[in-house]
Protein backbone atom coordinates (compact mmCIF):
# COMPACT_ATOMS: atom_id res chain seq x y z
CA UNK A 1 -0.56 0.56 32.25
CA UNK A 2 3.03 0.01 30.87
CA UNK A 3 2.94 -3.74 29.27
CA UNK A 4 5.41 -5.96 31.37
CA UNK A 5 6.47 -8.67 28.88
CA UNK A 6 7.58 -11.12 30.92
CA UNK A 7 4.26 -11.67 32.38
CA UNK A 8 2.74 -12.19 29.60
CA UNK A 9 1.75 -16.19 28.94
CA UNK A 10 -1.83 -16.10 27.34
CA UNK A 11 -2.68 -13.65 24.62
CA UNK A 12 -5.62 -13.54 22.93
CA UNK A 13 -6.48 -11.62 19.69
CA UNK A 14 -9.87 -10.65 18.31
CA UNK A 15 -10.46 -10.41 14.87
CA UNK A 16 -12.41 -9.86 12.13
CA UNK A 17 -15.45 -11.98 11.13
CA UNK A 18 -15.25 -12.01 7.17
CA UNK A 19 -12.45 -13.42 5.85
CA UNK A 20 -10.98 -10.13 3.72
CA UNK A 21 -10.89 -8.73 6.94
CA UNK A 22 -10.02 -11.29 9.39
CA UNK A 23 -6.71 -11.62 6.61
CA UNK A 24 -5.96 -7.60 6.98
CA UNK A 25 -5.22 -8.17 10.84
CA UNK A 26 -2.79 -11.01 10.04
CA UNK A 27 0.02 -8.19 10.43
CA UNK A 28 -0.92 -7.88 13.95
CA UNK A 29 -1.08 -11.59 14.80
CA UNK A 30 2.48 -12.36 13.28
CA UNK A 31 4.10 -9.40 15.54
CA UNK A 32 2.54 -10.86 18.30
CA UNK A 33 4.04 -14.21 17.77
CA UNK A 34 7.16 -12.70 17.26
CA UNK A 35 7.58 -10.71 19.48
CA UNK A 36 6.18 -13.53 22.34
CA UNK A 37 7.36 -16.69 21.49
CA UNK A 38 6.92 -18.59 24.22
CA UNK A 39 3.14 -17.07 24.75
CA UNK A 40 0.13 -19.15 23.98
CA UNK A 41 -1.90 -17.19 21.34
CA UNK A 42 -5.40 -17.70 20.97
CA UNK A 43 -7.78 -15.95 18.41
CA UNK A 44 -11.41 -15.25 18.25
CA UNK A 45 -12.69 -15.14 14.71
CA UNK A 46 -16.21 -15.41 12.67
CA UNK A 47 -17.47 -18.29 11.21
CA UNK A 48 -16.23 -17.79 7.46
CA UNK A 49 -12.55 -16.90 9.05
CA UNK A 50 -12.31 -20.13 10.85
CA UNK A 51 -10.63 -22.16 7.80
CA UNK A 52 -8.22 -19.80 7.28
CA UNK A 53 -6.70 -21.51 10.84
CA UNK A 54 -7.19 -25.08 10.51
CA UNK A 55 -4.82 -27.20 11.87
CA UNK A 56 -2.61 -24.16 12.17
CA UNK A 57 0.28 -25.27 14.96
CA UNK A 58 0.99 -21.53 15.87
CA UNK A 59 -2.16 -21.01 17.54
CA UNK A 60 -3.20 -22.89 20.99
CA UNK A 61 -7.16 -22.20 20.28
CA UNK A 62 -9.63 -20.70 17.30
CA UNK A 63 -12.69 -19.48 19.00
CA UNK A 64 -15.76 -18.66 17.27
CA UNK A 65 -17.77 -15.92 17.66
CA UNK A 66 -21.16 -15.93 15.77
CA UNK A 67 -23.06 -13.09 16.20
CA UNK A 68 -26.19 -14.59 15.68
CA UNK A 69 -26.57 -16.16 18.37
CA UNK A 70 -28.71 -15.88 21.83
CA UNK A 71 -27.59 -13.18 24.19
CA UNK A 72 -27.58 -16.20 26.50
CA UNK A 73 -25.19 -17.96 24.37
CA UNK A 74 -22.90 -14.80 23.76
CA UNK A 75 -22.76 -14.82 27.42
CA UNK A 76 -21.79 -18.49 28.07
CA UNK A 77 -19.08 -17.77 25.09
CA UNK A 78 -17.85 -14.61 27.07
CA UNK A 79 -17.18 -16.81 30.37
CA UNK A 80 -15.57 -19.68 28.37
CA UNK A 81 -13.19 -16.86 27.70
CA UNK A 82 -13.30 -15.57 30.95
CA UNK A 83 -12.06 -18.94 32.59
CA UNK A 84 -9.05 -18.70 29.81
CA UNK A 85 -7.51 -16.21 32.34
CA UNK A 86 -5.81 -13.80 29.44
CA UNK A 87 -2.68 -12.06 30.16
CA UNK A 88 -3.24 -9.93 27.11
CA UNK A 89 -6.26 -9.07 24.89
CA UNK A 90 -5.62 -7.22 21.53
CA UNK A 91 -9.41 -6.33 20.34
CA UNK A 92 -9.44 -5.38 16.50
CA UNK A 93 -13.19 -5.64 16.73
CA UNK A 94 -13.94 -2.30 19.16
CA UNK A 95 -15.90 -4.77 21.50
CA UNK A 96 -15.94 -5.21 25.55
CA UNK A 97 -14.64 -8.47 25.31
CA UNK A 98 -11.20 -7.73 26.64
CA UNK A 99 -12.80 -6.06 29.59
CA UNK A 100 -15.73 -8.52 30.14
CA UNK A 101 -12.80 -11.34 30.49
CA UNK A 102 -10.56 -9.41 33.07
CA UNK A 103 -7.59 -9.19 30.24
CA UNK A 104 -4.72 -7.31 32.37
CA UNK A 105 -3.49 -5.84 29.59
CA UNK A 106 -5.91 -4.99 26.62
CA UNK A 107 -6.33 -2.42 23.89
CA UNK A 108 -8.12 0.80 24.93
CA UNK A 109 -12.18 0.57 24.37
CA UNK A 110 -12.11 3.53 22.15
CA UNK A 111 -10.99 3.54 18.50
CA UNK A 112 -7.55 4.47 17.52
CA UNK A 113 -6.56 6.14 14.72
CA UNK A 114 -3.24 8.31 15.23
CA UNK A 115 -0.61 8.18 13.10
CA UNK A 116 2.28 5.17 13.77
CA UNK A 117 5.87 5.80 11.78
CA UNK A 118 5.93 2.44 9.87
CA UNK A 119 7.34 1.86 6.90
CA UNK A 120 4.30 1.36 4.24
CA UNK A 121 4.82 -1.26 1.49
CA UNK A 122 5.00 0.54 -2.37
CA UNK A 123 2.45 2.46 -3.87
CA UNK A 124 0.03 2.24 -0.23
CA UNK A 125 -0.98 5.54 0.99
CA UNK A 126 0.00 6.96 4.22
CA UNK A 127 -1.74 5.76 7.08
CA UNK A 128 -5.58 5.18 5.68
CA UNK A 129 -5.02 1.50 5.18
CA UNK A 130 -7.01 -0.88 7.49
CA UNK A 131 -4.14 -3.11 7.95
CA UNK A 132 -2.14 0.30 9.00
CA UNK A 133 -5.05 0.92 11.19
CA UNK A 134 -4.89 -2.55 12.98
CA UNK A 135 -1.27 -1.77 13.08
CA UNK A 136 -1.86 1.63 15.09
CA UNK A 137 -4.35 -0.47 17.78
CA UNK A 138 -1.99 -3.02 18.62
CA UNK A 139 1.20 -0.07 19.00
CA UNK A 140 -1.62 1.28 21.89
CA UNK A 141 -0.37 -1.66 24.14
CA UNK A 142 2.65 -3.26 22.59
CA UNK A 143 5.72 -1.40 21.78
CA UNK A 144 6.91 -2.51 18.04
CA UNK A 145 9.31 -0.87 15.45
CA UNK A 146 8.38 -2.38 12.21
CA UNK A 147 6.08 -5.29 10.89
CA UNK A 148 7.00 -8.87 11.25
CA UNK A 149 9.08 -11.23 8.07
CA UNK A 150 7.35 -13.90 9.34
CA UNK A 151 4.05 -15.16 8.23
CA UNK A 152 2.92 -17.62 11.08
CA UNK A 153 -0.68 -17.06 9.30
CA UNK A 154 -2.16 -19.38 6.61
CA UNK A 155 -0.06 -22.34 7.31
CA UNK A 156 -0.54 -25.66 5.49
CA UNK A 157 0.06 -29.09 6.45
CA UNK A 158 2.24 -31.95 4.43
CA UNK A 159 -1.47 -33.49 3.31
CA UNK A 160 -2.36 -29.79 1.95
CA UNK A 161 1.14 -29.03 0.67
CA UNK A 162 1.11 -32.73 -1.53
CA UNK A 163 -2.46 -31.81 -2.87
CA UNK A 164 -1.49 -28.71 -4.05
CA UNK A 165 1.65 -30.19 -5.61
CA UNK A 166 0.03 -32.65 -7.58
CA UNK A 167 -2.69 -30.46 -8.61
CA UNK A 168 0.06 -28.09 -10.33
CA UNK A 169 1.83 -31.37 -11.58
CA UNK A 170 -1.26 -33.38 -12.76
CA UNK A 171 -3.81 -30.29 -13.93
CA UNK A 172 -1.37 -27.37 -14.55
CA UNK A 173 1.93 -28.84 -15.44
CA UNK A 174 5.45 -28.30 -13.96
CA UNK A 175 7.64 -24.90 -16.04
CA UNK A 176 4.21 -22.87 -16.75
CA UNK A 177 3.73 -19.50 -15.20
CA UNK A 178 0.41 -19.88 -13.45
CA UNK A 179 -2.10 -16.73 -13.39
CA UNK A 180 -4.78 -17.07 -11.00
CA UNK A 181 -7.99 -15.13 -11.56
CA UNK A 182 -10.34 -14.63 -8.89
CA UNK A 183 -13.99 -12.81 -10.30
CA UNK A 184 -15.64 -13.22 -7.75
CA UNK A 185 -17.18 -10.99 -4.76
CA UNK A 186 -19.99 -10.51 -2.29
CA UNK A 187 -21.12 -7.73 -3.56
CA UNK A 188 -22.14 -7.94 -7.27
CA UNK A 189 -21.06 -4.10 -7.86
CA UNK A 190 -17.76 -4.96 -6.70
CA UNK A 191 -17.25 -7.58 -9.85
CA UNK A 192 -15.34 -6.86 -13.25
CA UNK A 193 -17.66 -8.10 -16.17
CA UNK A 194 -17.09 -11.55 -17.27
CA UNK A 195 -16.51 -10.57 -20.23
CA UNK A 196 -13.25 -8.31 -19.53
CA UNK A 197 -12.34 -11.20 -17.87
CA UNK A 198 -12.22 -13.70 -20.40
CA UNK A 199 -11.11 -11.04 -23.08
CA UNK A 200 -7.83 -10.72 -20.19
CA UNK A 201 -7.66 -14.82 -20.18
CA UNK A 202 -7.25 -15.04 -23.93
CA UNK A 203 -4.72 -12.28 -23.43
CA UNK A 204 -2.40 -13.58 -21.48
CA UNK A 205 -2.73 -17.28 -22.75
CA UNK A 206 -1.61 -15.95 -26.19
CA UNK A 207 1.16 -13.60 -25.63
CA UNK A 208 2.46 -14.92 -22.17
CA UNK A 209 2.03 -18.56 -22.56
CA UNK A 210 0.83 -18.90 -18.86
CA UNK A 211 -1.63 -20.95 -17.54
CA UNK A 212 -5.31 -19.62 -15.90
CA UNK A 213 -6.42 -20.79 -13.14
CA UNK A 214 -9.85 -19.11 -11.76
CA UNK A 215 -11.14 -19.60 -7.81
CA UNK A 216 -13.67 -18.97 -5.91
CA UNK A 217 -16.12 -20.78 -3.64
CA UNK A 218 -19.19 -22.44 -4.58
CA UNK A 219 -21.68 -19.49 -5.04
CA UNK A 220 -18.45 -18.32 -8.02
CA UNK A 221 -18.61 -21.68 -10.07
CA UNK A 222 -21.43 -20.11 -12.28
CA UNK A 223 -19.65 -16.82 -12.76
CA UNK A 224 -16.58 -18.92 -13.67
CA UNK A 225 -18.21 -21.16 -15.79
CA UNK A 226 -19.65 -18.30 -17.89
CA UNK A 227 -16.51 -16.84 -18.51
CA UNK A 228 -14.58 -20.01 -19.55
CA UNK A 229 -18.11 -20.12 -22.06
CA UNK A 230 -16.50 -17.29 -23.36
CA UNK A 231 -12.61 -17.84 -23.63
CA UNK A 232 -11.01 -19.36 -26.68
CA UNK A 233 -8.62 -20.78 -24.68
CA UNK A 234 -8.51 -23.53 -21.94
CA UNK A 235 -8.33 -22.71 -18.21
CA UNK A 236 -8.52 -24.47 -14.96
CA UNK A 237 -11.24 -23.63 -12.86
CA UNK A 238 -11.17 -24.61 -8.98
CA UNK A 239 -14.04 -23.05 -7.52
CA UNK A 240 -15.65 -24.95 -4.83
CA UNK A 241 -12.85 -27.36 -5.32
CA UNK A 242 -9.87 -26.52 -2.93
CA UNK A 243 -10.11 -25.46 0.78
CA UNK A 244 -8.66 -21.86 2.03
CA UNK A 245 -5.80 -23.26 3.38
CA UNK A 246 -5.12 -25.11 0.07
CA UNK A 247 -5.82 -21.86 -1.78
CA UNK A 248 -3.24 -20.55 0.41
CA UNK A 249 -0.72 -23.07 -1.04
CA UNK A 250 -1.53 -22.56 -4.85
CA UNK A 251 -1.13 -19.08 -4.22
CA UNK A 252 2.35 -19.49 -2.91
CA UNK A 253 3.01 -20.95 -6.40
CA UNK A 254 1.35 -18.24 -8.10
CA UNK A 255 3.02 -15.82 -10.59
CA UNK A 256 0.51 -13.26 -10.00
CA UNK A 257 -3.02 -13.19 -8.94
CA UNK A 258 -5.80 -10.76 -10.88
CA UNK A 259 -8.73 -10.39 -8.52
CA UNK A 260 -11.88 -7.99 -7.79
CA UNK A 261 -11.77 -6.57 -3.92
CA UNK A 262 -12.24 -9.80 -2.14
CA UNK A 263 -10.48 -12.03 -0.16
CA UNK A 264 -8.23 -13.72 -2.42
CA UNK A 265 -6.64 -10.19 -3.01
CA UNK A 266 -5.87 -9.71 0.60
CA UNK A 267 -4.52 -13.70 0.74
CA UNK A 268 -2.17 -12.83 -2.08
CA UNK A 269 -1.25 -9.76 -0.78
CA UNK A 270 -0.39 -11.06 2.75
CA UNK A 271 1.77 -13.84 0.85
CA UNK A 272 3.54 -10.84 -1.12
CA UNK A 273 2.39 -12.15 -4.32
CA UNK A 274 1.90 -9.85 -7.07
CA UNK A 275 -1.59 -8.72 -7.24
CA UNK A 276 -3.36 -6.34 -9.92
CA UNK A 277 -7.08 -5.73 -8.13
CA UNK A 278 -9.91 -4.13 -10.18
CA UNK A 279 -11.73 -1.74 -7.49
CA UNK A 280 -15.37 -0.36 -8.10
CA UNK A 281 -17.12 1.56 -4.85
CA UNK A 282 -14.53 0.69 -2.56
CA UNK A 283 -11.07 2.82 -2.01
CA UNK A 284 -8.16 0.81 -2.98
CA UNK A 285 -6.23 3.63 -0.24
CA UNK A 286 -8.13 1.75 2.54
CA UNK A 287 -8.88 -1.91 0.89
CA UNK A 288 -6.31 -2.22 -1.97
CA UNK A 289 -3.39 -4.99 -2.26
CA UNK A 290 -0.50 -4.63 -0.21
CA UNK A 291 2.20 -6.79 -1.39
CA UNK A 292 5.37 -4.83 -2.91
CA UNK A 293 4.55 -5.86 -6.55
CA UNK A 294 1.41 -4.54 -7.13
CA UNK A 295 -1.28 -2.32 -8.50
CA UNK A 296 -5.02 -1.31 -8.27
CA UNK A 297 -7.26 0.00 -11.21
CA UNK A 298 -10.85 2.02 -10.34
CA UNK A 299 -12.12 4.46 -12.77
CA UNK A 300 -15.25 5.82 -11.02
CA UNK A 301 -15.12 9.37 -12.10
CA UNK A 302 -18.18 9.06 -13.71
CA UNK A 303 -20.00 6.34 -12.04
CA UNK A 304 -23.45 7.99 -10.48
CA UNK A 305 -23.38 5.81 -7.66
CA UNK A 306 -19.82 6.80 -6.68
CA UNK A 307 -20.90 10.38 -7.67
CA UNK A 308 -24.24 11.01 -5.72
CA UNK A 309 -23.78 7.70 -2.57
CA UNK A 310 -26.99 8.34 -1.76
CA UNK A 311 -28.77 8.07 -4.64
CA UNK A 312 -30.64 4.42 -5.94
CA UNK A 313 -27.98 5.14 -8.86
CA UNK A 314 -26.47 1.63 -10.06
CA UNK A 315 -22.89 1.25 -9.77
CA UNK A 316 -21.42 1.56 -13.56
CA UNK A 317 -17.75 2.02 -12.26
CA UNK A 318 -16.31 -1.68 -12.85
CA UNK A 319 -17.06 -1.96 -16.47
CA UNK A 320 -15.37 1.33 -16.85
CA UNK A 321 -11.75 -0.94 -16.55
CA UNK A 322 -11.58 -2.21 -19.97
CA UNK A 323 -9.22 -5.09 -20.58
CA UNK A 324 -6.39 -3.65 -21.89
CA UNK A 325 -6.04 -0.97 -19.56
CA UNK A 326 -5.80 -4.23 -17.16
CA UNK A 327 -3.06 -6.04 -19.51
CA UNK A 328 -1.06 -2.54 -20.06
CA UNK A 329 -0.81 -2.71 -15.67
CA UNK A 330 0.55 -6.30 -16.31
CA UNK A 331 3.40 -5.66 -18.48
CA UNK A 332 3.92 -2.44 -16.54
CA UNK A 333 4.24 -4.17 -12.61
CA UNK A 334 8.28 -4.22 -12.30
CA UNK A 335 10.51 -6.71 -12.57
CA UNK A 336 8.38 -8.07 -15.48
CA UNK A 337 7.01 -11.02 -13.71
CA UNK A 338 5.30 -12.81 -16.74
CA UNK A 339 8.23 -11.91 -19.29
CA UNK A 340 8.45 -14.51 -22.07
């Protein structure tokens, strides 16, 4: 059925439950703003996604789907939606929903894959990222020539914006390039030794005069506080200490960000801040960072977990990247972003 825009008053986008994910479909939700202003947007996102939308103005409602619950309570949640009365429904998930809640216009039940002609940031390879992929489902319903300039996504308030302001002024200091380091991940194959990372730190501390800052949630503070155990020099850690939103923020102010594949790569690399993101079983092609300055590093030629899938092998590919194969990256990423 051929979209007619100007019936279009109530859209509602499904996305991704973890928040890596939920922040690859933010391309998606920023076209649809754009290209419907006057529409009320709604989203439907897991429980760890839901701060990445607090108290965001651009959206009229966050709903939250946990897929834990009841059948009986998926179904109650399914008629909430229902009585919404949804012009549009854009489904990144591959669910029923749109169907189940009479959408007129919705994306087609079956996956979609096919080739779009948009124009890839540097360095991304052609049409096997996810975001490209959430980009190709949306073009299924709504007509679109290029992604969005606008990032309606991860929007802080004055209260969050002042935090973060005096945080840099109080804790980091004004006229310091600020490195953020994120070591963290879900999965504990997916993390660069904290080790490399510290050796890194010291690094850049001594020969770009920058300042580290490391984040992550709670379950990172250990991880964090091992490696500042084994810098030489000072560095902030924040983990546990700053909200998503506020994350958001620092990483606005952030002269590049140095993360495993997790979220805070994706964050950065929706905010188009230069990322270099150390990738162990996953395919930086599909996952890596997107923003125009940046790089990813996996050497997992020889890794026999990478090499045989199926094996009980033990991935060995992260602590393959050795430090200054990480630092030679740095001074290579263009426009020399922490030149002295």
């Amino acid at each position: 059925m051929k979209l007619d825009a100007s019936k279009i008053r109530k859209i509602l986008v499904i996305s991704l439950s973890n928040i890596g994910d939920c922040v690859l479909t933010f391309p998606v939700i920023d076209i649809l703003k754009e290209q419907f202003p006057q529409s009320e947007l709604d989203l439907v996102v897991g429980p760890k996604a839901e701060g990445l939308f607090k108290g965001n103005p651009h959206f009229a409602k966050v709903h939250v789907f946990d897929k834990h619950q009841s059948a009986l309570n998926q179904l109650r949640w399914v008629f909430n939606l229902w009585q919404e009365r949804f012009d549009l429904a854009v489904d990144l998930r591959h669910t029923a929903i749109p169907f189940l809640i009479g959408a007129k216009y919705r994306t087609p039940l079956i996956r979609y894959s096919a080739h779009i002609p948009l124009p890839l940031w540097e360095g991304q390879g052609e049409g096997t990222h996810k975001r490209v992929h959430h980009l190709a489902r949306l073009k299924t319903i709504v007509d679109f020539k290029k992604e969005s300039k606008n990032r309606f996504c991860l929007c802080a308030n004055a209260e969050d914006e002042e935090y973060v302001s005096r945080l840099l002024k109080h804790r980091i200091g004004y006229g310091k390039k600020v490195v953020v380091m994120s070591p963290g991940a879900a999965d504990q194959s997916k993390r660069w030794p904290e080790e490399n990372f510290a050796t890194l730190a010291d690094w850049l501390v001594e020969t770009k005069q920058v300042k580290i800052v490391f984040v992550g949630d709670n379950s990172d503070a250990a991880i964090i506080r091992r490696i500042l155990g084994k810098m030489k020099n000072s560095a902030i850690d924040l983990s546990g200490q700053i909200t998503l939103i506020q994350l958001a923020q620092l990483l606005k102010k952030t002269s590049l960000v140095i993360a495993n594949d997790s979220a805070v790569m994706h964050m950065a690399s929706y905010l188009d801040v230069p990322v270099v993101a150390l990738f162990g079983p996953t395919n930086p092609e599909v996952y890596g960072p997107w923003s125009r300055q940046s790089t990813a590093l996996r050497n997992n030629s020889t890794c026999p977990a990478c090499r045989e899938p199926n094996s009980s092998a033990r991935h060995m590919c992260m602590s393959e990247i050795q430090a200054g194969e990480v630092f030679k990256k740095i001074q290579l990423l263009s426009n020399g972003i922490l030149k002295v």
